[in-house]
Protein backbone atom coordinates (compact mmCIF):
# COMPACT_ATOMS: atom_id res chain seq x y z
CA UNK A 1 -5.29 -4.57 18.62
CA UNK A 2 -5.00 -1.22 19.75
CA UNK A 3 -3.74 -0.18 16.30
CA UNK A 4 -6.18 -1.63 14.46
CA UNK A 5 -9.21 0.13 16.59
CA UNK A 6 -7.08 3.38 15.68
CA UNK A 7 -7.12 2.60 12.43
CA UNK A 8 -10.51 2.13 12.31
CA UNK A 9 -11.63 5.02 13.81
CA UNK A 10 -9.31 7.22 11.88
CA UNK A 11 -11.71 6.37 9.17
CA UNK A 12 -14.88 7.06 10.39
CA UNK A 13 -15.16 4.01 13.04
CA UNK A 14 -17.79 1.55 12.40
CA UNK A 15 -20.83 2.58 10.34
CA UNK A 16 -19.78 6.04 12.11
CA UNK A 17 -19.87 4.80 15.26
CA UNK A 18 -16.00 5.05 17.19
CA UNK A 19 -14.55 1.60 18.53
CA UNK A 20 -13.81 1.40 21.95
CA UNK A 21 -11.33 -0.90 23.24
CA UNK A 22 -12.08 -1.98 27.31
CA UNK A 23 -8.72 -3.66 28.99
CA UNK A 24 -8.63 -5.44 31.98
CA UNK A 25 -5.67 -7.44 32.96
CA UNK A 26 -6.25 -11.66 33.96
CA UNK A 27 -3.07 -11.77 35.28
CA UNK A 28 -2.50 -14.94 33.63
CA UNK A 29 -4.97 -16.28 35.93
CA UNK A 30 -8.08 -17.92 34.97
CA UNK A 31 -10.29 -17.29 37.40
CA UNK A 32 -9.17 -13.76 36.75
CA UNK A 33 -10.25 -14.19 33.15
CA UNK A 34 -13.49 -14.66 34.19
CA UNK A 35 -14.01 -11.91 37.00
CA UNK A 36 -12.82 -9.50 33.82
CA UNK A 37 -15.08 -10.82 31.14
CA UNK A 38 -17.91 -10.99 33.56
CA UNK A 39 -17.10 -7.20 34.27
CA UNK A 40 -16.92 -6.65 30.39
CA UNK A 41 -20.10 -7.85 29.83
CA UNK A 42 -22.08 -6.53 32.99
CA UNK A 43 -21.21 -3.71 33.97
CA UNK A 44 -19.07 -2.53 30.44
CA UNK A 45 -21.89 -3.32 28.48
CA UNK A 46 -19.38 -4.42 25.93
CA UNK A 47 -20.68 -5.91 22.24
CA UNK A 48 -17.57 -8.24 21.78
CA UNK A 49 -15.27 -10.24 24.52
CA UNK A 50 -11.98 -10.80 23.02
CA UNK A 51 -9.99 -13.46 24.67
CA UNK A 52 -6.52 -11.97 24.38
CA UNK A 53 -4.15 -14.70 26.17
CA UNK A 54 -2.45 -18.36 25.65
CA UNK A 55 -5.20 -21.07 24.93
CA UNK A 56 -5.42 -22.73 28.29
CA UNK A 57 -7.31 -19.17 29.43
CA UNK A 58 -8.68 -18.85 26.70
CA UNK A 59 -10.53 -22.34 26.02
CA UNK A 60 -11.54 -21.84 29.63
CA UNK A 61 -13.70 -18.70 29.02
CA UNK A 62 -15.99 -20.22 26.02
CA UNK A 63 -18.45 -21.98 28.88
CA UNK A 64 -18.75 -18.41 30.23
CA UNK A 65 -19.57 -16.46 27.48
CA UNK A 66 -21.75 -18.50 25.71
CA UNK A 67 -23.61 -19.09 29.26
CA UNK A 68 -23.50 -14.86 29.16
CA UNK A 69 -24.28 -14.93 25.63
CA UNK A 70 -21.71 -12.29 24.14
CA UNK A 71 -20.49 -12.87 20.98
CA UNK A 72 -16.68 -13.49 21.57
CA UNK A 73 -13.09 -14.66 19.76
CA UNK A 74 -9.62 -14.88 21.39
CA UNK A 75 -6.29 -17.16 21.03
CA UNK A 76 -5.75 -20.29 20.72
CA UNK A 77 -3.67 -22.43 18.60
CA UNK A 78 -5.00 -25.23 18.54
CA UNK A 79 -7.85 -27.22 17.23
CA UNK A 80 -8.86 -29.33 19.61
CA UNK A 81 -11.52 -27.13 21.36
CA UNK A 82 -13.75 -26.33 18.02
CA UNK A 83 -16.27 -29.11 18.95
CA UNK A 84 -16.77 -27.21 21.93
CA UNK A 85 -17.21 -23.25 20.88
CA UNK A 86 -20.80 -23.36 21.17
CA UNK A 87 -23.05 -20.53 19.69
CA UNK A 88 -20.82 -17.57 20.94
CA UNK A 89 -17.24 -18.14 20.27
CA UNK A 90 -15.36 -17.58 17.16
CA UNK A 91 -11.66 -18.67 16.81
CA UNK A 92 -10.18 -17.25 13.39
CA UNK A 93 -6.88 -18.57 14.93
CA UNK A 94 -4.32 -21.36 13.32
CA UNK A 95 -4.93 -24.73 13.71
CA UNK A 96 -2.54 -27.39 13.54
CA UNK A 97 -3.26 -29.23 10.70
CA UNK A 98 -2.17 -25.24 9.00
CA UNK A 99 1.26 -25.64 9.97
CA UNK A 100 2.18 -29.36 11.21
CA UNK A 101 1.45 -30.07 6.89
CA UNK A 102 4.52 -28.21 6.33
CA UNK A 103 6.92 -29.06 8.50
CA UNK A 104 6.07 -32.51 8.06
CA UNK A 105 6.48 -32.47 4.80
CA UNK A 106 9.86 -30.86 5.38
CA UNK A 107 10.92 -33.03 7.41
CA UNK A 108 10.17 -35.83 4.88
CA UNK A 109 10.63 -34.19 1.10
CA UNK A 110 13.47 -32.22 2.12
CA UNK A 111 15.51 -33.70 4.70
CA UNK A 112 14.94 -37.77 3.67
CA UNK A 113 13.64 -38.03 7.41
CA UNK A 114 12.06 -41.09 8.43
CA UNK A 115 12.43 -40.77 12.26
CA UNK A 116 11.87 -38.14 14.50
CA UNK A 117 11.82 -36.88 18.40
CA UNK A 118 9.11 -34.58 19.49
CA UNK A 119 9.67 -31.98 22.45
CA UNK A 120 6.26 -30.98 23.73
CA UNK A 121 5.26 -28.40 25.73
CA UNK A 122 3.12 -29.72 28.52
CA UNK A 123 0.05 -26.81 27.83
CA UNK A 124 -3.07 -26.70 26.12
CA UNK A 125 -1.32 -25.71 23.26
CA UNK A 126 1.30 -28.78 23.59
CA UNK A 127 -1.43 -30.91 23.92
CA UNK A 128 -2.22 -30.19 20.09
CA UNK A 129 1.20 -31.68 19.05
CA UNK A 130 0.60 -34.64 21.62
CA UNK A 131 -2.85 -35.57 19.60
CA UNK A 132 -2.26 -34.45 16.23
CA UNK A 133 1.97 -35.14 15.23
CA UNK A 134 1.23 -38.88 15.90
CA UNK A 135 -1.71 -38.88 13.68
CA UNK A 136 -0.28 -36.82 10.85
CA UNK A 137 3.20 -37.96 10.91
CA UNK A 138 2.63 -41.78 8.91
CA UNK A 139 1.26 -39.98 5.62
CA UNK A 140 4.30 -38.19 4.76
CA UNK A 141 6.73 -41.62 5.94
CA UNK A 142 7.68 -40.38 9.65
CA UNK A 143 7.46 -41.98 12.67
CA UNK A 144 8.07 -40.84 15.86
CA UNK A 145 10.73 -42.82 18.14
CA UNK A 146 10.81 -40.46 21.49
CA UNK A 147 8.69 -38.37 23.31
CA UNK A 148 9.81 -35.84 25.92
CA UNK A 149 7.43 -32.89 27.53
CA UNK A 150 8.94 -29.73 29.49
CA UNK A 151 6.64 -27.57 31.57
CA UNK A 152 5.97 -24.29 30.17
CA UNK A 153 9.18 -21.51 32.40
CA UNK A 154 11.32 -24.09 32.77
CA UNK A 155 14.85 -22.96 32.61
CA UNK A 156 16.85 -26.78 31.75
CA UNK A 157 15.44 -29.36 29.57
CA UNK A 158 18.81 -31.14 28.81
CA UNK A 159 17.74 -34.34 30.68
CA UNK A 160 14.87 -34.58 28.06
CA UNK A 161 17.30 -33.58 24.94
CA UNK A 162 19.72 -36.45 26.52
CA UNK A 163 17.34 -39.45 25.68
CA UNK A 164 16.49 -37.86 22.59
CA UNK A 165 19.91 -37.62 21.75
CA UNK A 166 20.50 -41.36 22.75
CA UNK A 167 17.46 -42.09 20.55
CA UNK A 168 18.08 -43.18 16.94
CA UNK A 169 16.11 -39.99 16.03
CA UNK A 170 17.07 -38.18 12.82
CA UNK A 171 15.29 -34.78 13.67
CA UNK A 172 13.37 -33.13 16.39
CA UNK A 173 10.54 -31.39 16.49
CA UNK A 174 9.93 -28.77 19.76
CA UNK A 175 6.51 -27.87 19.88
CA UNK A 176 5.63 -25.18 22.37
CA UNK A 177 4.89 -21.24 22.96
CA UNK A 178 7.01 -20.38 26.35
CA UNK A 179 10.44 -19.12 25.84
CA UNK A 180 11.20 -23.22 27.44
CA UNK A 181 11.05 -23.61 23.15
CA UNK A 182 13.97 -21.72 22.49
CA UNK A 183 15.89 -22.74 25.89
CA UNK A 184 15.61 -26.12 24.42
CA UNK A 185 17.49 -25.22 21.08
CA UNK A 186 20.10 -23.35 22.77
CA UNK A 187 20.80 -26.11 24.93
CA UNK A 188 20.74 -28.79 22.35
CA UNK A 189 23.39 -26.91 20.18
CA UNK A 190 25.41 -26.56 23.17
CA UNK A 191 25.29 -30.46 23.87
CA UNK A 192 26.26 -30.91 20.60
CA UNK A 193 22.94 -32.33 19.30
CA UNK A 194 23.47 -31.25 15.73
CA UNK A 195 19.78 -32.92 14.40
CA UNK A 196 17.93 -30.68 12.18
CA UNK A 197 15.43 -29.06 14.13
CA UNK A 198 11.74 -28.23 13.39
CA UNK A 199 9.44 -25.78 15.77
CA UNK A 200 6.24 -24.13 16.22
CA UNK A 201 5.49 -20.20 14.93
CA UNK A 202 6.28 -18.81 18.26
CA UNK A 203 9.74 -19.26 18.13
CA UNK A 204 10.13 -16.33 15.56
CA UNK A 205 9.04 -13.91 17.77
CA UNK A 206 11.15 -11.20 18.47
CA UNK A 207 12.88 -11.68 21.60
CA UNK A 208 13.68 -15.55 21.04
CA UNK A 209 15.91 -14.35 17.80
CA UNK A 210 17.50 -11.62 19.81
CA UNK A 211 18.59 -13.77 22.60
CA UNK A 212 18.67 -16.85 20.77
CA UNK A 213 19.49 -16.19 17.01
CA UNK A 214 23.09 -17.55 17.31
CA UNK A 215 21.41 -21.15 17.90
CA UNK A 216 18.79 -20.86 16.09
CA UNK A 217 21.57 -20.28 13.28
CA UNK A 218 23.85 -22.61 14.19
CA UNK A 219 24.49 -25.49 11.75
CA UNK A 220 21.89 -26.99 10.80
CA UNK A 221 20.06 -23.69 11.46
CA UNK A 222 16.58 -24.67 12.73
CA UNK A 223 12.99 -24.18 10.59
CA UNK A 224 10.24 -22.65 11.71
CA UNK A 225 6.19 -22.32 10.49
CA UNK A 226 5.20 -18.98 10.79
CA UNK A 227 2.51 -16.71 9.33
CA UNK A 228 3.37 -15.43 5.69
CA UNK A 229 3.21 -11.53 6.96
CA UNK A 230 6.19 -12.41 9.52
CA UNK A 231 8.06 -12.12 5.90
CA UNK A 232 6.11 -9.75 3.26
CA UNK A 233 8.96 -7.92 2.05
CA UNK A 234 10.62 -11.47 0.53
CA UNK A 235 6.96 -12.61 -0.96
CA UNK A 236 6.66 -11.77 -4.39
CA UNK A 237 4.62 -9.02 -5.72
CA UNK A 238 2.27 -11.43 -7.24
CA UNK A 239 0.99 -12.22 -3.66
CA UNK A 240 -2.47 -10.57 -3.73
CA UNK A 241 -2.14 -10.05 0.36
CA UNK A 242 1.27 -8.68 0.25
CA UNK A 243 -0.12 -5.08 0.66
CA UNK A 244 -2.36 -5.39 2.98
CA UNK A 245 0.76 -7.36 5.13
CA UNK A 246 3.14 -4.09 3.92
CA UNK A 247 0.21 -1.63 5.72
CA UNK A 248 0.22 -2.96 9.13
CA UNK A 249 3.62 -4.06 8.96
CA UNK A 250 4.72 -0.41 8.20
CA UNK A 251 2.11 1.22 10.66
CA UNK A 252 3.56 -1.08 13.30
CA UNK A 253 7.09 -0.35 13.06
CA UNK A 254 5.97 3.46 13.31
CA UNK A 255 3.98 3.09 16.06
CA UNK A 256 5.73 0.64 18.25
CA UNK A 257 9.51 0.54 17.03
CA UNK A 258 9.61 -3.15 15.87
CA UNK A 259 8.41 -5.36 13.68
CA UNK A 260 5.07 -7.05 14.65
CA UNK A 261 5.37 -10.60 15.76
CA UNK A 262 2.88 -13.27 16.39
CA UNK A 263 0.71 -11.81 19.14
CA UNK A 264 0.24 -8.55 17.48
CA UNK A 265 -0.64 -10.09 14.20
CA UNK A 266 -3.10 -12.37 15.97
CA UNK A 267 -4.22 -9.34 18.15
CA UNK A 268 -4.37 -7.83 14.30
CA UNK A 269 -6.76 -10.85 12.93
CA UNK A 270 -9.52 -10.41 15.97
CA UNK A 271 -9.99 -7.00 15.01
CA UNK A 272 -10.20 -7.80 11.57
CA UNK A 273 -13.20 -10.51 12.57
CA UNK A 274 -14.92 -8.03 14.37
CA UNK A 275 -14.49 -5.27 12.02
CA UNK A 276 -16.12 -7.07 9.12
CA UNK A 277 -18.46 -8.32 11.20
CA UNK A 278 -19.61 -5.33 12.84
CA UNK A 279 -19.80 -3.29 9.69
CA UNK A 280 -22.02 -6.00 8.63
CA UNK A 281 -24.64 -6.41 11.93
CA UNK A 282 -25.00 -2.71 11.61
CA UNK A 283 -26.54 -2.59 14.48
CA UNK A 284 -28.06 -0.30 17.29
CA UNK A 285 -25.18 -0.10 20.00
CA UNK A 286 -27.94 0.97 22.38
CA UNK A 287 -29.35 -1.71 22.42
CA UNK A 288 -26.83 -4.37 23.72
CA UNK A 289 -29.06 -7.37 23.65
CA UNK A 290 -30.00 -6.74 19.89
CA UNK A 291 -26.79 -5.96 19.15
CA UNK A 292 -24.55 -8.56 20.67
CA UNK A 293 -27.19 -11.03 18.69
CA UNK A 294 -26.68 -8.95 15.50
CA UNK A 295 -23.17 -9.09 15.91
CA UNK A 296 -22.91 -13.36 16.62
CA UNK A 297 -25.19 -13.87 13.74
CA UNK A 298 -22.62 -11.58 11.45
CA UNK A 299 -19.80 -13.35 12.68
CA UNK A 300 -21.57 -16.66 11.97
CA UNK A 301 -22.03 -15.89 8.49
CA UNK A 302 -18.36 -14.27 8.03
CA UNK A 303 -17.77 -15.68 3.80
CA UNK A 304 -14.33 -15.11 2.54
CA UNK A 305 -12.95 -13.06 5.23
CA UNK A 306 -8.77 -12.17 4.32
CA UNK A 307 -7.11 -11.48 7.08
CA UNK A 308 -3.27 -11.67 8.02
CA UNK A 309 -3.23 -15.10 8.92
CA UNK A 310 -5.83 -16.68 6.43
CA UNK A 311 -8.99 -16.49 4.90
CA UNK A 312 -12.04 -17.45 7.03
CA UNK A 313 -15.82 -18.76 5.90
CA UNK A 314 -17.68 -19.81 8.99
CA UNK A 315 -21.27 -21.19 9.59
CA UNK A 316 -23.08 -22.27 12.27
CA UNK A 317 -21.33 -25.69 11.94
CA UNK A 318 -18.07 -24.46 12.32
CA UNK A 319 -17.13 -21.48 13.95
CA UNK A 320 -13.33 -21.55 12.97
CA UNK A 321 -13.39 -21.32 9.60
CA UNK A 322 -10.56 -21.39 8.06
CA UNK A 323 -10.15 -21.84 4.22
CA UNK A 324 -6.61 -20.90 3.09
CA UNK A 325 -3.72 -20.49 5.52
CA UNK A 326 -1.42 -17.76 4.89
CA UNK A 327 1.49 -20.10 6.63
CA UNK A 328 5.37 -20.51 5.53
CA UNK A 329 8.23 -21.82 6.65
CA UNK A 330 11.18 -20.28 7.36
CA UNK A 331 15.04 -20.69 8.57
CA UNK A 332 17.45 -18.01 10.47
CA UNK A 333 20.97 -16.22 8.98
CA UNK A 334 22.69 -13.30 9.93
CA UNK A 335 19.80 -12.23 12.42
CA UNK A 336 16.82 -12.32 9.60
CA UNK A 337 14.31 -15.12 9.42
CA UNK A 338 14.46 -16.40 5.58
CA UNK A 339 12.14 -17.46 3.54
CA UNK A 340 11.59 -20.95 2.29
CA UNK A 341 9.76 -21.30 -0.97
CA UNK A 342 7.22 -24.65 -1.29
């Protein structure tokens, strides 16, 4: 995020006006969410609350701001709080239905698979793959014939992988966010559970392949869903985002050493929201009232917004948005995440 409001004030800020970024830590708490938004928006005087955490935090703060009426986005992969965003809240974020498609259609076109095990993260976020897999799963042929949860830091889930592997499962799909995600494929491999092996975009981040990669890779190495900029240099040239993905790809690796992974590029997205939509209130930062309704009413009318993980049209109907998903799937060799044409 910080990038981006460097970027944007490199060139002139917004409307001429520099972006300020406020940080307060929630300490992963979140009643310490709200103390810091409440501080953001009283005494900060801020224009835009950005919930920048995992969605259990995040789908807890939408009640507050909308009660203190700031126009607000923030993380959250999954759907099943978009009913419930009210006026303030804007989530250009994933949703389930952008990624579960492919993998179940994967699982199905690719593999022959008519039966598979889910591992499910016992979250906010897990409880997207609870509702949604079971629902989405008989239109491409697949039925699911074991469930299993893990709780989000645990460090051994082989009790779980045991009945799945006693199961007359032909694949398994570990949905989840924690680092539990990629515990669980290192400890399947090592059990000798050699079932193909589906999972959810945060399991290309970074540190997962570093410690993980040799699992990940091991035969049959496992497929992932994550967001097409994860692998610009292997899109073709045709791709009308691919530049956009090359600039903040590039600027990343300059500024911060790596490559960006998930929570940077959704860090990345916000700001894009808010750019666009600021440019567009043009309003009178002086006047914070004005302005924060300014800015809502711009984001409520965002139309064909291209960002790195989609594009977004919102209304006052729907306040998520999303159009096209800029999702793909991938697999792991050598180290590199590879791409996996559809």
């Amino acid at each position: 995020m910080q990038l981006e409001v460097n970027r944007i004030n490199e060139a002139g800020g917004i409307n001429g006006i520099p972006l300020e970024m406020v940080v307060y830590d929630n300490k992963s708490e979140a009643t310490e969410a709200s103390m810091a938004a409440r501080k953001l928006a009283e005494v900060d005087q801020v224009h835009v609350i950005v919930a920048g955490d995992v969605t259990n935090i995040t789908s807890s703060l939408i009640p507050l701001v909308n009660e203190m009426e700031v126009p607000s986005t923030g993380i959250s992969g999954t759907a099943l709080f978009d009913d419930q965003l009210g006026d303030w809240f804007f989530r250009p974020m994933g949703a389930e239905s952008d990624y579960v498609l492919l993998s179940l259609d994967y699982l199905s076109r690719d593999l022959g698979v008519t039966k598979y095990a889910v591992l499910i993260e016992n979250s906010g976020y897990g409880q997207g793959g609870k509702v949604f897999l079971p629902q989405l799963s008989p239109g491409f042929g697949l039925s699911i014939v074991e469930e299993q949860y893990f709780d989000p830091g645990a460090t051994d889930v082989s009790p779980q992988l045991n009945n799945i592997g006693s199961s007359d499962a032909e694949a398994i799909f570990i949905w989840g966010s924690s680092p539990t995600s990629a515990i669980a494929v290192k400890q399947a491999r090592e059990m000798g559970i050699a079932l193909p092996i589906v999972t959810t975009p945060a399991q290309v981040m970074l540190p997962f392949l570093v410690e993980f990669g040799e699992y990940y890779e091991a035969e049959p190495p496992i497929v992932a869903v994550t967001q097409a900029i994860d692998i610009w240099e292997q899109l073709p040239d045709s791709n009308p985002s691919k530049e956009m993905y090359r600039g903040f790809a590039e600027a990343y690796q300059e500024e911060y050493g790596s490559p960006p992974g998930m929570w940077a590029i959704l860090g990345g997205t916000m700001l894009q929201l808010i750019e666009d939509g600021l440019i567009r209130a043009d309003a009178d930062p002086a006047d914070v009232e004005e302005a924060r309704s300014s800015i809502r009413d711009a984001f409520e009318n965002t139309t064909n917004l291209t960002t790195f993980i989609g594009i977004y049209t919102m209304s006052a109907e729907d306040h998520y948005g999303c159009i096209i998903n800029h999702m793909v799937l991938v697999t792991f060799q050598d180290g590199q995440k590879i791409y996996i044409p559809r």
